[in-house]
Protein backbone atom coordinates (compact mmCIF):
# COMPACT_ATOMS: atom_id res chain seq x y z
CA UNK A 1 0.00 0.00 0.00
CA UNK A 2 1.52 3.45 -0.81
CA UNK A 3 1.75 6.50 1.48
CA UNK A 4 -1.11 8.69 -0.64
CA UNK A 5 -3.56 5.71 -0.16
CA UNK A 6 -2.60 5.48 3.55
CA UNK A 7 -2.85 9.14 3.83
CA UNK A 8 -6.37 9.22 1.99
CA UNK A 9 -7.33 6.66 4.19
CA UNK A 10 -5.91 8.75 7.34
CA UNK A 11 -8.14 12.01 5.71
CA UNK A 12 -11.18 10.05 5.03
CA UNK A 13 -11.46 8.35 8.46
CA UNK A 14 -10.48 11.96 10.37
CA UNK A 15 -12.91 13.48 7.73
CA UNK A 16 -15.94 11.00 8.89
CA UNK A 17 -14.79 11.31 12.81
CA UNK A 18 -14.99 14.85 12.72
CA UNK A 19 -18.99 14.77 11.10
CA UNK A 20 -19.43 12.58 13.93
CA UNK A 21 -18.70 14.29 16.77
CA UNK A 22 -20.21 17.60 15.12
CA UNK A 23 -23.52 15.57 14.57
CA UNK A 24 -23.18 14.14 18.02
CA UNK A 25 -22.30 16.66 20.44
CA UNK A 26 -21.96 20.15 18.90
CA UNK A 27 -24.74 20.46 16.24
CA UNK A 28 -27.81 22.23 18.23
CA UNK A 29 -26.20 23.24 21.84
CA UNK A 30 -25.36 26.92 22.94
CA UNK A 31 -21.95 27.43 23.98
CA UNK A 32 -22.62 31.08 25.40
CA UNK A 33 -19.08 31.23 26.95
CA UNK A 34 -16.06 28.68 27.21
CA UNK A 35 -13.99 29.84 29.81
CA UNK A 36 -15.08 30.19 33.55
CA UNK A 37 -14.19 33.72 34.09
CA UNK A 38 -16.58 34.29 31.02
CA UNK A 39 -18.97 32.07 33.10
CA UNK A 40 -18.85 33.37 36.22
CA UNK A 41 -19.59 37.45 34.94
CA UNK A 42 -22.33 35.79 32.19
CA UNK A 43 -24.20 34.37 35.35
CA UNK A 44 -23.35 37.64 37.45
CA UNK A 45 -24.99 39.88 34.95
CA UNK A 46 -27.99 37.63 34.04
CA UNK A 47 -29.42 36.64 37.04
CA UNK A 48 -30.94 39.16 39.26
CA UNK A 49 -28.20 40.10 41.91
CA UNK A 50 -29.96 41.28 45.73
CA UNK A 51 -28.33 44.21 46.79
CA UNK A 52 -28.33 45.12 50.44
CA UNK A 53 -29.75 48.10 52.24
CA UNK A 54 -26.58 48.72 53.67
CA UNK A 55 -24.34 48.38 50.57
CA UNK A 56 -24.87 52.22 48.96
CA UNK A 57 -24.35 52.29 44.96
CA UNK A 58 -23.30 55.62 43.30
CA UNK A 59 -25.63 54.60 39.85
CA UNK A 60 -28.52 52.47 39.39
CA UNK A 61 -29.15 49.03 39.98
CA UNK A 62 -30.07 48.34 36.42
CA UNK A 63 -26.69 49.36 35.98
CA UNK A 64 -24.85 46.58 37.67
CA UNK A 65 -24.93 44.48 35.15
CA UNK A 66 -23.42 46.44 32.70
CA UNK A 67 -20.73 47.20 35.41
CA UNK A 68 -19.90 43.27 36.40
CA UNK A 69 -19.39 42.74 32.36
CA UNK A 70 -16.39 45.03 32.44
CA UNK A 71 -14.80 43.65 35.38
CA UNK A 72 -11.96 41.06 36.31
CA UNK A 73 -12.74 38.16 37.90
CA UNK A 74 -10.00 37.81 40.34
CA UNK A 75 -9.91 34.36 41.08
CA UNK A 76 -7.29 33.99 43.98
CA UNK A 77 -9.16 36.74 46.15
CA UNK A 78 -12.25 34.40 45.53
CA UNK A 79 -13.68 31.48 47.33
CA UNK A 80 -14.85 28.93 44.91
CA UNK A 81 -14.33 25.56 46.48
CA UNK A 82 -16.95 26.43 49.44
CA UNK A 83 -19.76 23.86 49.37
CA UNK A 84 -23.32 26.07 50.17
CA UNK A 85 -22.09 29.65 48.37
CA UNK A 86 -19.29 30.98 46.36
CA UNK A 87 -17.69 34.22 46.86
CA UNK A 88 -15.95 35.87 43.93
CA UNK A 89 -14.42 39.28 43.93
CA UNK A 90 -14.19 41.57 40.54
CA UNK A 91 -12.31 44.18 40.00
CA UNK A 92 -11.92 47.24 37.24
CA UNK A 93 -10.47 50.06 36.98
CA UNK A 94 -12.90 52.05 38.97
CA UNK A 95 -14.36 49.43 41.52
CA UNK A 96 -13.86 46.33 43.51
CA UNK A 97 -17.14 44.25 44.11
CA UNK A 98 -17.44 40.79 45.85
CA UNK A 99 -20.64 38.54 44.98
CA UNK A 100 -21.65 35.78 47.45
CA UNK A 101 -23.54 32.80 44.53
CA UNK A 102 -25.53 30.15 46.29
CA UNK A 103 -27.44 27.54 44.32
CA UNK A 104 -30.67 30.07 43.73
CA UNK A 105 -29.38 33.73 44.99
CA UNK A 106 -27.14 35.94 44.14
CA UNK A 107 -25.51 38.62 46.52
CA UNK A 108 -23.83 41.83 46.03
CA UNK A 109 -21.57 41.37 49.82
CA UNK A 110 -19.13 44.43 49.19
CA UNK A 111 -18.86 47.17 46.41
CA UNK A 112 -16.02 49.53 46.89
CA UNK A 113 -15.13 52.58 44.52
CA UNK A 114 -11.24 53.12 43.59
């Protein structure tokens, strides 16, 4: 057997894998975001986030969500392997805000201005 007929047999059979897993798994699924920092500020500015009393925000709380998509999520300040809630703190260039997520709230715990 030559090398182009192994190599067209190579192409064909990566060729046929590849419509496979496409069909399988890809083909009608949402991939909104891939990495978790991408995750974690999609689900931040989605859900409805409870702000409160105490915590006093210089804009808007429709505004928040706009705010969390231009932030940082800084993942060693954060506490992601707690069990009940996760805390993660974001920062920007203007503010530093920590979120407490549990499995159906969200919390705004700190929001400080830089």
């Amino acid at each position: 057997m030559s090398f182009l007929r192994r190599f067209g047999y190579f192409l064909f059979g990566v060729g046929l894998g590849s419509m496979l897993v496409y069909v399988l798994l890809i083909r009608d699924r949402e991939f909104p975001a891939w990495l978790p920092e991408d995750r974690v500020l999609e689900q931040l500015a989605v859900d409805s986030v409870l702000i409160p009393s105490s915590i006093n925000l210089p804009f808007p709380d429709s505004v928040l969500s706009e705010r969390v998509m231009t932030c940082e999520v800084l993942f060693n300040e954060s506490v992601v392997r707690d069990k009940p809630c996760k805390e993660y703190q974001l920062q920007s260039e203007k503010e530093r805000m920590r979120f407490e997520v549990c499995k159906k709230t969200i919390s705004l715990l700190e929001y400080q201005t830089r």
